[in-house]
Protein backbone atom coordinates (compact mmCIF):
# COMPACT_ATOMS: atom_id res chain seq x y z
CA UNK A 1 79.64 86.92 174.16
CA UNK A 2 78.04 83.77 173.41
CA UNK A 3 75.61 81.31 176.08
CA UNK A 4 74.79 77.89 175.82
CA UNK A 5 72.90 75.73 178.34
CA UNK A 6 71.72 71.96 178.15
CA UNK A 7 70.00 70.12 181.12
CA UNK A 8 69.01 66.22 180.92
CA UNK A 9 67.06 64.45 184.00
CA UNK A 10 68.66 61.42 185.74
CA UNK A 11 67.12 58.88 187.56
CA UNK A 12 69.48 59.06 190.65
CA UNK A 13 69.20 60.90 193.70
CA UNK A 14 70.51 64.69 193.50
CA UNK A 15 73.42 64.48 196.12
CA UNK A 16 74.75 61.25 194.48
CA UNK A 17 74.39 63.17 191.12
CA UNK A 18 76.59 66.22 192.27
CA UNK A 19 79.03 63.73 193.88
CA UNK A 20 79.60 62.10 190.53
CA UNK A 21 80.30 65.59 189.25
CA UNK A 22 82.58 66.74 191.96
CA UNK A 23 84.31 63.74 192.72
CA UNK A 24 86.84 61.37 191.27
CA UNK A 25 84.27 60.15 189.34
CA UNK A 26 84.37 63.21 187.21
CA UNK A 27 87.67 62.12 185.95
CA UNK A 28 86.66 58.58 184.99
CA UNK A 29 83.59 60.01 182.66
CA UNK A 30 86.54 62.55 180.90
CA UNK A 31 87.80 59.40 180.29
CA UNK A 32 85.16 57.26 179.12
CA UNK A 33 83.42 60.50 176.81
CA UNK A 34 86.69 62.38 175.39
CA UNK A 35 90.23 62.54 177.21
CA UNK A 36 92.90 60.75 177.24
CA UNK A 37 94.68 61.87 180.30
CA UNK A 38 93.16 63.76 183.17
CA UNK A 39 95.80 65.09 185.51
CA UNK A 40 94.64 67.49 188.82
CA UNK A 41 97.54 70.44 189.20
CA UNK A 42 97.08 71.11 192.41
CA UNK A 43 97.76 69.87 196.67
CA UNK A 44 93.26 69.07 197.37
CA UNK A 45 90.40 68.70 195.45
CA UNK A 46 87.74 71.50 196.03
CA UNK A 47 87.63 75.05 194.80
CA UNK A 48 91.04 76.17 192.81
CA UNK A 49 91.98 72.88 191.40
CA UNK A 50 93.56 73.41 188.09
CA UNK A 51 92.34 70.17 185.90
CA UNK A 52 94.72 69.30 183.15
CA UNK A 53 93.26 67.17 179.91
CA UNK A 54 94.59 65.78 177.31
CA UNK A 55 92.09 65.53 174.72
CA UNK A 56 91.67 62.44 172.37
CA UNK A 57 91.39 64.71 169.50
CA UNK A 58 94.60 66.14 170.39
CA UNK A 59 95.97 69.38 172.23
CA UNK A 60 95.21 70.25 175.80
CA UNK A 61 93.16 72.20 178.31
CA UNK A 62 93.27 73.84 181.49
CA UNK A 63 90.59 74.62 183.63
CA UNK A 64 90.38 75.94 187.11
CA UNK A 65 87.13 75.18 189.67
CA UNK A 66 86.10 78.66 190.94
CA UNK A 67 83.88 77.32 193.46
CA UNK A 68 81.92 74.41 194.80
CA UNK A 69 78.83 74.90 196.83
CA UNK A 70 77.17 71.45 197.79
CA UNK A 71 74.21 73.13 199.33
CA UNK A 72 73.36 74.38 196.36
CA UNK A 73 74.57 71.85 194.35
CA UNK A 74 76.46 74.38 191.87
CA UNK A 75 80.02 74.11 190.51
CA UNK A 76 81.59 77.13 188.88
CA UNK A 77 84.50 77.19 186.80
CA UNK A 78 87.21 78.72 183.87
CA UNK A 79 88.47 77.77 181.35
CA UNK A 80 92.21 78.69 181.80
CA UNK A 81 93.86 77.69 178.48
CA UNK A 82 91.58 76.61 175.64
CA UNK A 83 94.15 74.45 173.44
CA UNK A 84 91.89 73.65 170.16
CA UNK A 85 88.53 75.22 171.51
CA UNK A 86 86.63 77.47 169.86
CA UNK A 87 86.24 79.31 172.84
CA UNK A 88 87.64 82.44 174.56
CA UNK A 89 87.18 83.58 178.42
CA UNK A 90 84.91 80.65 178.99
CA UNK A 91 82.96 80.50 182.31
CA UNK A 92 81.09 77.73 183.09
CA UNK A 93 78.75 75.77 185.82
CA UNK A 94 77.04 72.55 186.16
CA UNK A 95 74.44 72.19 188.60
CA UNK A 96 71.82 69.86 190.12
CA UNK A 97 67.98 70.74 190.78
CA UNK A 98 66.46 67.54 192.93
CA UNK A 99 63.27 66.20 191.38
CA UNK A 100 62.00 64.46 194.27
CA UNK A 101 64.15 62.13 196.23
CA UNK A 102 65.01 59.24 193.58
CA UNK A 103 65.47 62.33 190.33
CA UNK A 104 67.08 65.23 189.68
CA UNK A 105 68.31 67.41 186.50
CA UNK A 106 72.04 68.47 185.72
CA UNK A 107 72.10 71.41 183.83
CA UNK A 108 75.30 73.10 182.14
CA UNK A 109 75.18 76.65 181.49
CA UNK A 110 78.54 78.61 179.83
CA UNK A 111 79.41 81.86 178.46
CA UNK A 112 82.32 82.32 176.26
CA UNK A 113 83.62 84.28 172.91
CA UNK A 114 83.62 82.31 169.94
CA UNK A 115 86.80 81.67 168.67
CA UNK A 116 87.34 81.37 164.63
CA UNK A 117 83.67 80.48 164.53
CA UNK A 118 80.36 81.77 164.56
CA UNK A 119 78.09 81.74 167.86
CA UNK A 120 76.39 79.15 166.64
CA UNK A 121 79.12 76.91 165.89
CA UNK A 122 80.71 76.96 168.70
CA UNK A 123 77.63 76.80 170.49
CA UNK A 124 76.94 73.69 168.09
CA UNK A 125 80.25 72.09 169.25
CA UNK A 126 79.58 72.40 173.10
CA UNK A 127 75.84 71.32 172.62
CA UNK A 128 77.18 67.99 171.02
CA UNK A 129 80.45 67.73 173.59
CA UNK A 130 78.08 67.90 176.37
CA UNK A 131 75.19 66.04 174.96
CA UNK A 132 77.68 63.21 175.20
CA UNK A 133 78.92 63.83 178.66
CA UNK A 134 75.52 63.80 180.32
CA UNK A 135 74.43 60.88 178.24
CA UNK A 136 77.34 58.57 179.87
CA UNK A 137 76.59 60.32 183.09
CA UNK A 138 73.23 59.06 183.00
CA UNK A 139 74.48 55.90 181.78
CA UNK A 140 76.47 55.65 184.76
CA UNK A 141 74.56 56.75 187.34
CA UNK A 142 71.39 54.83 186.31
CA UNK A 143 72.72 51.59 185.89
CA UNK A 144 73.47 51.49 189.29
């Protein structure tokens, strides 16, 4: 089993950051940073919404949201089917840690099995992927 976390600081306010990541916003930066079709399989948004992407690369992947907990500002989720990942029974969360009221940091956290790679190529891989979706994130959020 293999970890990797990343955390960046934003200059926004921590609720409006975990909105962004919860919301239909979400979808948009998938968009903007790496898919090219987002599609939610399922009746409400919230805990056991199966998200659908396309990926620009090609193939496509299926994750489920395990839970959402706004008080703590934590979303948990699975990867269901990894299309071209080099991952296997991937878990992962985002959350967001105010740093006073105008601040706060998102940090992603995962555990998986590398797939057809080493540890630290796949942990390479989702450093970069990431790296890229908090970056347009911030990009987002701040220019607000």
């Amino acid at each position: 089993m293999a970890n990797a976390e990343l955390a960046m600081r934003i200059a926004a306010p921590a609720d409006k950051v975990f909105a962004a990541l919860t919301g239909p916003e979400l979808m948009q930066l998938m968009l903007a940073t790496y898919a090219d079709k987002v599609e939610i399989d399922s009746a409400a948004p919230g805990a056991g919404t199966v998200v659908v992407t396309t990926l620009r690369k090609g193939g496509v992947v299926r994750e489920r949201v395990e839970s959402i907990d706004p008080d703590e500002r934590c979303m948990r989720y699975r990867v269901l089917d990894a299309g071209p990942l080099p991952y296997a029974n991937y878990r992962g969360e985002a959350r967001v840690q105010p740093c006073g009221p105008d601040a706060s940091v998102v940090c992603f956290q995962c555990s998986f099995v590398p797939v057809d790679a080493t540890a630290d190529e796949a942990r390479q891989y989702w450093l970069n992927h990431n790296r890229e979706v908090l970056t347009a994130l911030r990009s987002v959020l701040e220019a607000r």
